[in-house]
C-alpha atoms as a PDB file:
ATOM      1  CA  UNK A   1     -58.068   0.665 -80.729  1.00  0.00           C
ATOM      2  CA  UNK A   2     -58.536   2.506 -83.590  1.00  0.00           C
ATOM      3  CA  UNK A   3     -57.752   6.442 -83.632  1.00  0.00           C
ATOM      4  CA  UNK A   4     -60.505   8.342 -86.063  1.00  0.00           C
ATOM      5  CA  UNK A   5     -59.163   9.778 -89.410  1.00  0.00           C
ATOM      6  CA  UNK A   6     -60.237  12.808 -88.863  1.00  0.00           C
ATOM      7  CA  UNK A   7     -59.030  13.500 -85.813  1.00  0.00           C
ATOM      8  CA  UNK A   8     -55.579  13.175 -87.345  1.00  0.00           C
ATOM      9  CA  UNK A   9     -56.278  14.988 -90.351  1.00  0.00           C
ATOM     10  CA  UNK A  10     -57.333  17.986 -87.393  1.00  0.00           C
ATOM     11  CA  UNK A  11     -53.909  17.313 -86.067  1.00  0.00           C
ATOM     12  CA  UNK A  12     -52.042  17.154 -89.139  1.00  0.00           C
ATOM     13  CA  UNK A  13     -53.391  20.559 -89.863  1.00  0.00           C
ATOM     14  CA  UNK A  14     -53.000  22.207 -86.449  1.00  0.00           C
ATOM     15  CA  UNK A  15     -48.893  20.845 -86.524  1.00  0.00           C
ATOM     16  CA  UNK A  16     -48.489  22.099 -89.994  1.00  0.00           C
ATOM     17  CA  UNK A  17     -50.050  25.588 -89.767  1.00  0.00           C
ATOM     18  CA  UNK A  18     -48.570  26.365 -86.430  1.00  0.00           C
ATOM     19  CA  UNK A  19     -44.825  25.167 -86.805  1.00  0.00           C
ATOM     20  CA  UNK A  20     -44.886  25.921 -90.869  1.00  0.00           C
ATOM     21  CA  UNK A  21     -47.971  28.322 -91.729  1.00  0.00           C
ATOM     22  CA  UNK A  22     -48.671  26.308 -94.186  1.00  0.00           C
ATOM     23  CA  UNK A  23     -52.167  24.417 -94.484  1.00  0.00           C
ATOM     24  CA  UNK A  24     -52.981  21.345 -95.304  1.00  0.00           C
ATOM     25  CA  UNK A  25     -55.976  19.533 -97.099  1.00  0.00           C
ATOM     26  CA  UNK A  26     -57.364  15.858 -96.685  1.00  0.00           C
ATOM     27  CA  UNK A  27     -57.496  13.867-100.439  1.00  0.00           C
ATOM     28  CA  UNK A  28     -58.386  10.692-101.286  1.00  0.00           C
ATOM     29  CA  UNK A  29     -55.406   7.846 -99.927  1.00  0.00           C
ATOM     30  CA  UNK A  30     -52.763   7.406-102.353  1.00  0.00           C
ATOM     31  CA  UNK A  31     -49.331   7.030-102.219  1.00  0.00           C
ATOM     32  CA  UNK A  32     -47.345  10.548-101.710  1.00  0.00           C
ATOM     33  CA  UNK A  33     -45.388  10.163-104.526  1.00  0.00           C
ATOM     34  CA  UNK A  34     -44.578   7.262-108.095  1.00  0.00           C
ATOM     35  CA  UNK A  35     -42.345   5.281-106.910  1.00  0.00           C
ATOM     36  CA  UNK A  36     -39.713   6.961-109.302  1.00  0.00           C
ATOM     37  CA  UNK A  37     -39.814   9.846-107.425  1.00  0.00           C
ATOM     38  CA  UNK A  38     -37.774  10.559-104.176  1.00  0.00           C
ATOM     39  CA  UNK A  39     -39.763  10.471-100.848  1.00  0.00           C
ATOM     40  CA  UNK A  40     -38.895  10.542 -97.279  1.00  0.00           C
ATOM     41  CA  UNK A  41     -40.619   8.573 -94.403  1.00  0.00           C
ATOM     42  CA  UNK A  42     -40.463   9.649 -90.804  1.00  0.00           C
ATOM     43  CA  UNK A  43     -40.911   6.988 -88.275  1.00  0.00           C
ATOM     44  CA  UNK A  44     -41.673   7.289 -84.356  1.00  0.00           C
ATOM     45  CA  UNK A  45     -43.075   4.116 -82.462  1.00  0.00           C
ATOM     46  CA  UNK A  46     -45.196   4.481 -79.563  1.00  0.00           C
ATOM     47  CA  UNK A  47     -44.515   1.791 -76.539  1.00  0.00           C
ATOM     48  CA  UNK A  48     -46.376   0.811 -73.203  1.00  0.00           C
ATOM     49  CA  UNK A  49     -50.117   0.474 -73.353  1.00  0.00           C
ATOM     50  CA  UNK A  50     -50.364   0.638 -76.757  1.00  0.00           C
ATOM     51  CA  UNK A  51     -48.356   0.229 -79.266  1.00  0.00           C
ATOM     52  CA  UNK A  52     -47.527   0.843 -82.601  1.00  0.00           C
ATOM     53  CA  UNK A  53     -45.980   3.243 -85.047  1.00  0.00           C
ATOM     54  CA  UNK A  54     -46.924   6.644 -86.802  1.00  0.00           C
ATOM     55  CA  UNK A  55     -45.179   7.200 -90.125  1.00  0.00           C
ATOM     56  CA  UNK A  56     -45.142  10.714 -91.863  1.00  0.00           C
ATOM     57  CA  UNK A  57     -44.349   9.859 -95.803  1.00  0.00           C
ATOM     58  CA  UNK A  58     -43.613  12.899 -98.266  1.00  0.00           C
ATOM     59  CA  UNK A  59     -42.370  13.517-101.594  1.00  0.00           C
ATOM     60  CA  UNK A  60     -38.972  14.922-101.211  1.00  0.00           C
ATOM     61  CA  UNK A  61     -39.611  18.446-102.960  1.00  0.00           C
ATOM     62  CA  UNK A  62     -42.323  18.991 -99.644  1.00  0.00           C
ATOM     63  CA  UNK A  63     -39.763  17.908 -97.531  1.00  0.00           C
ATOM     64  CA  UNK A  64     -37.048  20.667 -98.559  1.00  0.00           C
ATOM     65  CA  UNK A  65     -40.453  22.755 -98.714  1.00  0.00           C
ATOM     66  CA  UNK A  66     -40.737  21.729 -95.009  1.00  0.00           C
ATOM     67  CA  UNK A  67     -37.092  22.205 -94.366  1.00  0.00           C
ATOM     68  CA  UNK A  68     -37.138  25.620 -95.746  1.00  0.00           C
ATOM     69  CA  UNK A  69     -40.212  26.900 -93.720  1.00  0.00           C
ATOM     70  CA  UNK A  70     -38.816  25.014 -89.953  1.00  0.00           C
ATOM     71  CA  UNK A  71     -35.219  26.499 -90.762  1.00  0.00           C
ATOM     72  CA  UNK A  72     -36.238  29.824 -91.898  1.00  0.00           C
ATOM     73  CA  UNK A  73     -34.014  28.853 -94.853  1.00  0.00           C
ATOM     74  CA  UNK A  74     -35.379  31.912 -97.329  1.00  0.00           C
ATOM     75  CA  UNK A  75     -33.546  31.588-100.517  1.00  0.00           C
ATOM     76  CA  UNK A  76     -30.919  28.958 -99.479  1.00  0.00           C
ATOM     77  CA  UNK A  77     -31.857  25.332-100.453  1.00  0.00           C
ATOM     78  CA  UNK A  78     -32.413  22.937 -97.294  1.00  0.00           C
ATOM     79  CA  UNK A  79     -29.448  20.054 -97.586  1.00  0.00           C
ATOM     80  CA  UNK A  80     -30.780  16.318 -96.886  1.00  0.00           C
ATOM     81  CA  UNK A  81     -29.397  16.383 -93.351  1.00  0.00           C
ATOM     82  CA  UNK A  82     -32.414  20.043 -92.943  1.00  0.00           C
ATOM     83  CA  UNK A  83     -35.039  17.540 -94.679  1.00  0.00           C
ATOM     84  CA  UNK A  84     -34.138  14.900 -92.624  1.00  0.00           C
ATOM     85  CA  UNK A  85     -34.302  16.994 -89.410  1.00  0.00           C
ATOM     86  CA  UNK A  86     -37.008  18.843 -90.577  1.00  0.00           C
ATOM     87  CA  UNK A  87     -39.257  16.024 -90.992  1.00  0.00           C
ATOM     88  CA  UNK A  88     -38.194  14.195 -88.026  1.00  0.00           C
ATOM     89  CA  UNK A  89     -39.395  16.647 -85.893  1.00  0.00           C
ATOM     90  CA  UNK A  90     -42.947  16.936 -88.002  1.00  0.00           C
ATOM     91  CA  UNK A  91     -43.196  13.313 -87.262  1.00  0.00           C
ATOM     92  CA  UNK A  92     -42.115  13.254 -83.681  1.00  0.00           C
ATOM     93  CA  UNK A  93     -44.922  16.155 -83.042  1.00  0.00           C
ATOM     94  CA  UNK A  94     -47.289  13.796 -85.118  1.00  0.00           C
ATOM     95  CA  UNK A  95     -46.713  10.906 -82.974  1.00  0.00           C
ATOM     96  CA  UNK A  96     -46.798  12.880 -79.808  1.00  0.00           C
ATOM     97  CA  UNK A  97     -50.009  14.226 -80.283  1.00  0.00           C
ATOM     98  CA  UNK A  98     -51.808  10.973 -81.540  1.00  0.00           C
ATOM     99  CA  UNK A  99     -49.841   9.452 -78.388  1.00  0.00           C
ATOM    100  CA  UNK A 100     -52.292  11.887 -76.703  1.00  0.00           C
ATOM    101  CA  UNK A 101     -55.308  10.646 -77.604  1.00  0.00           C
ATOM    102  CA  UNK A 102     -54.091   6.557 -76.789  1.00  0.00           C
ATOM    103  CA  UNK A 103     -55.407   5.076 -73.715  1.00  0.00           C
ATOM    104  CA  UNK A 104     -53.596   4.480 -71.180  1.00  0.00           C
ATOM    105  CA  UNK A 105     -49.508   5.278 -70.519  1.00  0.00           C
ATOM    106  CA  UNK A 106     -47.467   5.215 -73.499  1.00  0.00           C
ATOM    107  CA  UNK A 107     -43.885   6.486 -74.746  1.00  0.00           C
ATOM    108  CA  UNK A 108     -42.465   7.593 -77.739  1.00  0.00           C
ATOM    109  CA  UNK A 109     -39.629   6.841 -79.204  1.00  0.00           C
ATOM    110  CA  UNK A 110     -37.049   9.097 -81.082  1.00  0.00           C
ATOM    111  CA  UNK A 111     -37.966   9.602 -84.673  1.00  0.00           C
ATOM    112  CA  UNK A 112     -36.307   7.738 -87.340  1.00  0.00           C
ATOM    113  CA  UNK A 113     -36.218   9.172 -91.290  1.00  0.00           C
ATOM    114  CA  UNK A 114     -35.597   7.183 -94.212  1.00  0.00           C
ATOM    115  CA  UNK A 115     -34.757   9.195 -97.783  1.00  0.00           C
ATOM    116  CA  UNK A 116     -34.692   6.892-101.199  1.00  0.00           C
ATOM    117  CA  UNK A 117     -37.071   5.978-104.023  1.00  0.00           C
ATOM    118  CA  UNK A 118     -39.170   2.873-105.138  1.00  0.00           C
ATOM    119  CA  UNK A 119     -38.816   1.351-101.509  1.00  0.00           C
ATOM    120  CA  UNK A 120     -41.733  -0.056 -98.902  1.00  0.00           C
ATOM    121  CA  UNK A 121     -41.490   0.457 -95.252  1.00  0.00           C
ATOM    122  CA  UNK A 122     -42.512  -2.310 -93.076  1.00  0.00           C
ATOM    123  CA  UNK A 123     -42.500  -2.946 -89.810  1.00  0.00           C
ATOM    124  CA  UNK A 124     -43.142  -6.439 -88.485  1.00  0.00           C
ATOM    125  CA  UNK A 125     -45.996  -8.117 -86.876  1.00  0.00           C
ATOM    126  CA  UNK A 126     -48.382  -4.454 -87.132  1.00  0.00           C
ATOM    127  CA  UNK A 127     -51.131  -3.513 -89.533  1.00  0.00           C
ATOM    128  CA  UNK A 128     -52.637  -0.325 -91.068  1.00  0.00           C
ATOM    129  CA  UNK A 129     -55.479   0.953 -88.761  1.00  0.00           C
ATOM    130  CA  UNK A 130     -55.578   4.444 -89.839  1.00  0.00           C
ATOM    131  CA  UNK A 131     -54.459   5.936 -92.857  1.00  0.00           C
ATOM    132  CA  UNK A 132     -54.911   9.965 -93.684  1.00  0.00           C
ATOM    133  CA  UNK A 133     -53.832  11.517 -96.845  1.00  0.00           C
ATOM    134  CA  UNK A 134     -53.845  14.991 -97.451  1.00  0.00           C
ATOM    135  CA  UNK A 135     -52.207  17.595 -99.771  1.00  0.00           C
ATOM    136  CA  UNK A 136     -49.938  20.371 -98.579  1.00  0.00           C
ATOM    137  CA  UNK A 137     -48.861  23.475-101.137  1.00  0.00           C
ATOM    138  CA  UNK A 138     -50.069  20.777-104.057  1.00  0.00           C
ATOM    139  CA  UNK A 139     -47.976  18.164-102.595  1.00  0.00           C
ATOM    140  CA  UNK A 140     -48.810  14.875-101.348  1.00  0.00           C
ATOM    141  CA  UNK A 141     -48.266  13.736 -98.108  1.00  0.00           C
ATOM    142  CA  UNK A 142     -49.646  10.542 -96.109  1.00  0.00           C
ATOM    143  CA  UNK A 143     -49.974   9.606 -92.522  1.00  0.00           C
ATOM    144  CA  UNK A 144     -50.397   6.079 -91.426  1.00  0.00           C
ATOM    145  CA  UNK A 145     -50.561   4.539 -87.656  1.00  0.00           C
ATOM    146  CA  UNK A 146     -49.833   1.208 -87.663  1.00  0.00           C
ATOM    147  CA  UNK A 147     -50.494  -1.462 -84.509  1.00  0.00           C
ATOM    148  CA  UNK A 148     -48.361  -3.653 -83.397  1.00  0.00           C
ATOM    149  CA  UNK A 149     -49.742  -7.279 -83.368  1.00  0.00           C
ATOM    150  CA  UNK A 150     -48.805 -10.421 -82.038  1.00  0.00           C
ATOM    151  CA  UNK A 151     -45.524 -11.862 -83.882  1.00  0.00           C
ATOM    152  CA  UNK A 152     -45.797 -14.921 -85.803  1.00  0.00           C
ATOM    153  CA  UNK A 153     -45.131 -18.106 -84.925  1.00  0.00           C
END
């Protein structure tokens, strides 16, 4: 099953203007940041009818940007551990409202976050069926939903 584009980019917007106030704006795909710059990748995976994974990928600066914004921060700067948070629970909303819109019952799992630069993120066996990129305060920021598909053998 494949979940429209655009009805993630709607949900992308709603998540990010209601928890953050701050909009967001769909782009042409590309990768939210060189791969010398720090990024951060949230990760939730979706279990039971269907399965698969949502990952929320953003360049670090939008993540203390984020962090700020979630933790009412104001002038103090957001450590790793408020980025970390802070995007967990962007992705976890994320996943829970494409988990929404799956057939079917399904679960989700707790979100995961990795921080670091010039690194992939794979996760075995699944492929890319959706993939929206959007902008947020100049920033770029990508959502992908993987599937899982049958292992290898």
């Amino acid at each position: 099953m494949q979940i429209d584009a655009q009805q993630i980019a709607v949900l992308i917007d709603d998540i990010w203007m209601s928890t953050l106030g701050l909009p967001t704006r769909p782009t042409e795909p590309r990768a939210a940041a060189s791969s010398s710059d720090p990024t951060l990748d949230g990760l939730v995976n979706i279990a039971g009818d269907w399965q698969g994974t949502v990952a929320v990928q953003v360049p670090k600066a939008l993540a203390a940007r984020i962090a700020a914004r979630m933790f009412r921060l104001g002038d103090t700067p957001p450590t790793l551990e408020d980025m970390q948070d802070a995007l967990g629970e962007i992705t976890n909303m994320t996943g829970g409202n494409i988990k929404a819109l799956l057939p079917g019952h399904c679960v989700l799992s707790l979100p995961a976050v990795v921080e670091g630069q010039a690194y992939t993120i794979r996760v075995p066996s699944s492929q890319v069926v959706t993939r929206v990129a959007f902008e947020c305060d100049g920033f770029p920021a990508v959502v992908s939903l993987m599937t899982a598909g049958q292992p290898r053998t």
